[in-house]
C-alpha atoms as a PDB file:
ATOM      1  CA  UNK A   1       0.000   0.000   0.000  1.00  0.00           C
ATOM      2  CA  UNK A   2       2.858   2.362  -0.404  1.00  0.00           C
ATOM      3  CA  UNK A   3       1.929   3.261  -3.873  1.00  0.00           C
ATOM      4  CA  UNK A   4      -1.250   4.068  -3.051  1.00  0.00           C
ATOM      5  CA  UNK A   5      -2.311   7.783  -1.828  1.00  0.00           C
ATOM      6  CA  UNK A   6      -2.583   8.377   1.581  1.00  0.00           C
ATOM      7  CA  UNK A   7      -5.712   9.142   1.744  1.00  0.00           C
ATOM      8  CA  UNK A   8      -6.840   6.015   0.215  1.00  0.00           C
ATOM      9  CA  UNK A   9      -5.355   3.737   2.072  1.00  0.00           C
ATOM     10  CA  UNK A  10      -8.192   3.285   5.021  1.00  0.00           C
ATOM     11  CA  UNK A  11     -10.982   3.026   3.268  1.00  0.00           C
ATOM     12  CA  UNK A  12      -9.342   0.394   0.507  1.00  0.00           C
ATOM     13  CA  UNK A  13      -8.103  -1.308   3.500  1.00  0.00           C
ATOM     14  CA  UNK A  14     -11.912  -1.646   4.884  1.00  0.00           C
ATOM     15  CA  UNK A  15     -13.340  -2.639   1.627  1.00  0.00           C
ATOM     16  CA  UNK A  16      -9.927  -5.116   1.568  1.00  0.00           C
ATOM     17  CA  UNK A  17     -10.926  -6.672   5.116  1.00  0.00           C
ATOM     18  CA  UNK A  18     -14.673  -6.352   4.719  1.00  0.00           C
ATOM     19  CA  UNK A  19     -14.018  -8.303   1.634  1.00  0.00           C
ATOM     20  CA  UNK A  20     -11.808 -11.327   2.974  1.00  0.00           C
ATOM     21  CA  UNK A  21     -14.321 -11.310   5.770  1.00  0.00           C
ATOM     22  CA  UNK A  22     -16.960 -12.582   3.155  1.00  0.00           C
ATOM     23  CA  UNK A  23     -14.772 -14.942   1.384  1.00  0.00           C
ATOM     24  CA  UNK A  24     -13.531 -16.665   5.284  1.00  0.00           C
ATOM     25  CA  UNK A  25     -17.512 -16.600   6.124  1.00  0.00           C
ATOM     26  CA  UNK A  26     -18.372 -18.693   3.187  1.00  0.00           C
ATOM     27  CA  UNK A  27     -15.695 -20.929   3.948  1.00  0.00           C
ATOM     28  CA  UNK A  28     -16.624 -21.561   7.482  1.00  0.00           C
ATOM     29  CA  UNK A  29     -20.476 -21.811   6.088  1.00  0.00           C
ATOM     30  CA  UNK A  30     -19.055 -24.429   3.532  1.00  0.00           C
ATOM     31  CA  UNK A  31     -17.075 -26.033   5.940  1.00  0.00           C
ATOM     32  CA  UNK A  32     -17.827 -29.512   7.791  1.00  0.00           C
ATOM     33  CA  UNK A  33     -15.321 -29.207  10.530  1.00  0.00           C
ATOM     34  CA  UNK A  34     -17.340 -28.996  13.897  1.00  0.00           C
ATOM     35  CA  UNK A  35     -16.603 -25.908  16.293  1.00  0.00           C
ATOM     36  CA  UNK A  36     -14.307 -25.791  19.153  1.00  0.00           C
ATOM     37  CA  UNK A  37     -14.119 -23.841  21.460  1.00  0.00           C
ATOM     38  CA  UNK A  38     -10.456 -24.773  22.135  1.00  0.00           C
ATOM     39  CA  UNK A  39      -9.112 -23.412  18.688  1.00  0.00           C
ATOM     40  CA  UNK A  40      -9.566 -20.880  16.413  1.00  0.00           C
ATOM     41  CA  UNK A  41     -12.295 -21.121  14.032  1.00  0.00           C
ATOM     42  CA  UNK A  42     -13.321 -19.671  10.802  1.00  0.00           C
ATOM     43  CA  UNK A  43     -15.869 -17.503  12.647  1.00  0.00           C
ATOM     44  CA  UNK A  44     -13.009 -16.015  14.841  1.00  0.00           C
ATOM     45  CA  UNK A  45     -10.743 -14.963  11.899  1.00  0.00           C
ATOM     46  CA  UNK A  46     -14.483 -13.208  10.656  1.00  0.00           C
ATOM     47  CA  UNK A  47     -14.811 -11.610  13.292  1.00  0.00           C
ATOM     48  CA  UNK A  48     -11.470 -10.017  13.729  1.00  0.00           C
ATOM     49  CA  UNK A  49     -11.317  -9.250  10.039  1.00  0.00           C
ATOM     50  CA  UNK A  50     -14.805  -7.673  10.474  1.00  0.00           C
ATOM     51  CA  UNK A  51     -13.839  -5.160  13.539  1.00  0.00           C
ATOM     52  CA  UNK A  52     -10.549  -4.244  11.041  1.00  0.00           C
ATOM     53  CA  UNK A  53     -12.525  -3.378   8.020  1.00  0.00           C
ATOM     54  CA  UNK A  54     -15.428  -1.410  10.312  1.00  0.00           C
ATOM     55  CA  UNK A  55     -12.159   0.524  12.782  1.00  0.00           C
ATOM     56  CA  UNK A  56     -10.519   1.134   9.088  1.00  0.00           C
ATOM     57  CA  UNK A  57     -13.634   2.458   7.944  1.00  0.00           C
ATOM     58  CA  UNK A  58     -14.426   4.413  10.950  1.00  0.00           C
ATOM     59  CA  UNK A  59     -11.084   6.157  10.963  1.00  0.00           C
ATOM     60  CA  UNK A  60     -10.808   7.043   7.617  1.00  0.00           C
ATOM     61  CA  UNK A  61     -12.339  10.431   6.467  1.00  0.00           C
ATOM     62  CA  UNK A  62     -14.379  10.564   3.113  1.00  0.00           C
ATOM     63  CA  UNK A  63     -13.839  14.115   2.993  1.00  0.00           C
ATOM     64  CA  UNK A  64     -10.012  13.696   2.239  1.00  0.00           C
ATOM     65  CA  UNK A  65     -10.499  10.782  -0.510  1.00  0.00           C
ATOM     66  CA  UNK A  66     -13.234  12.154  -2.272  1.00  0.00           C
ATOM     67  CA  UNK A  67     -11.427  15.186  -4.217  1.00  0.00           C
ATOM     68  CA  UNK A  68      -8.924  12.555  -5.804  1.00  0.00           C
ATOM     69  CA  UNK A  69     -11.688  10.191  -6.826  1.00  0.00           C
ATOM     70  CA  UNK A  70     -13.183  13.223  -8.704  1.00  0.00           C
ATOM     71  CA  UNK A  71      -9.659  14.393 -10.357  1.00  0.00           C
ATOM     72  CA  UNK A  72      -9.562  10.475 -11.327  1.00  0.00           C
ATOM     73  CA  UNK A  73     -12.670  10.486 -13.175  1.00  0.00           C
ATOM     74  CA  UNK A  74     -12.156  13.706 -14.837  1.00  0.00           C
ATOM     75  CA  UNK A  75      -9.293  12.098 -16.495  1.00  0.00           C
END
């Protein structure tokens, strides 16, 4: 993400985790392996990815990112 402009690099990070989140809860849902609740699970690794994508999200401020989107579509 160092090529990336700074202020892009939150929000692409939440859609990034969001985004794994889904693909780990599918294969948990797709999974046969029975829960423990000694290990981690699929669900955990969901979960965590989940509260990085929404703290990402919820640091991140649109107001910076949205003038570059705009000079990027101009283009």
């Amino acid at each position: 993400m160092w090529f990336l402009p700074h202020p892009i690099v939150l929000p692409l990070l939440s859609v990034a985790a969001i985004g794994g989140a889904i693909v780990v809860a599918l294969i948990a849902w797709l999974s046969t392996r029975r829960e423990n609740s000694v290990d981690l699970s699929y669900w955990d690794v969901v979960g965590a990815m989940t509260m990085v994508g929404i703290c990402a999200a919820l640091l991140s401020d649109p107001e910076q990112a949205i003038p570059l989107l705009e000079q990027r579509q101009n283009k």
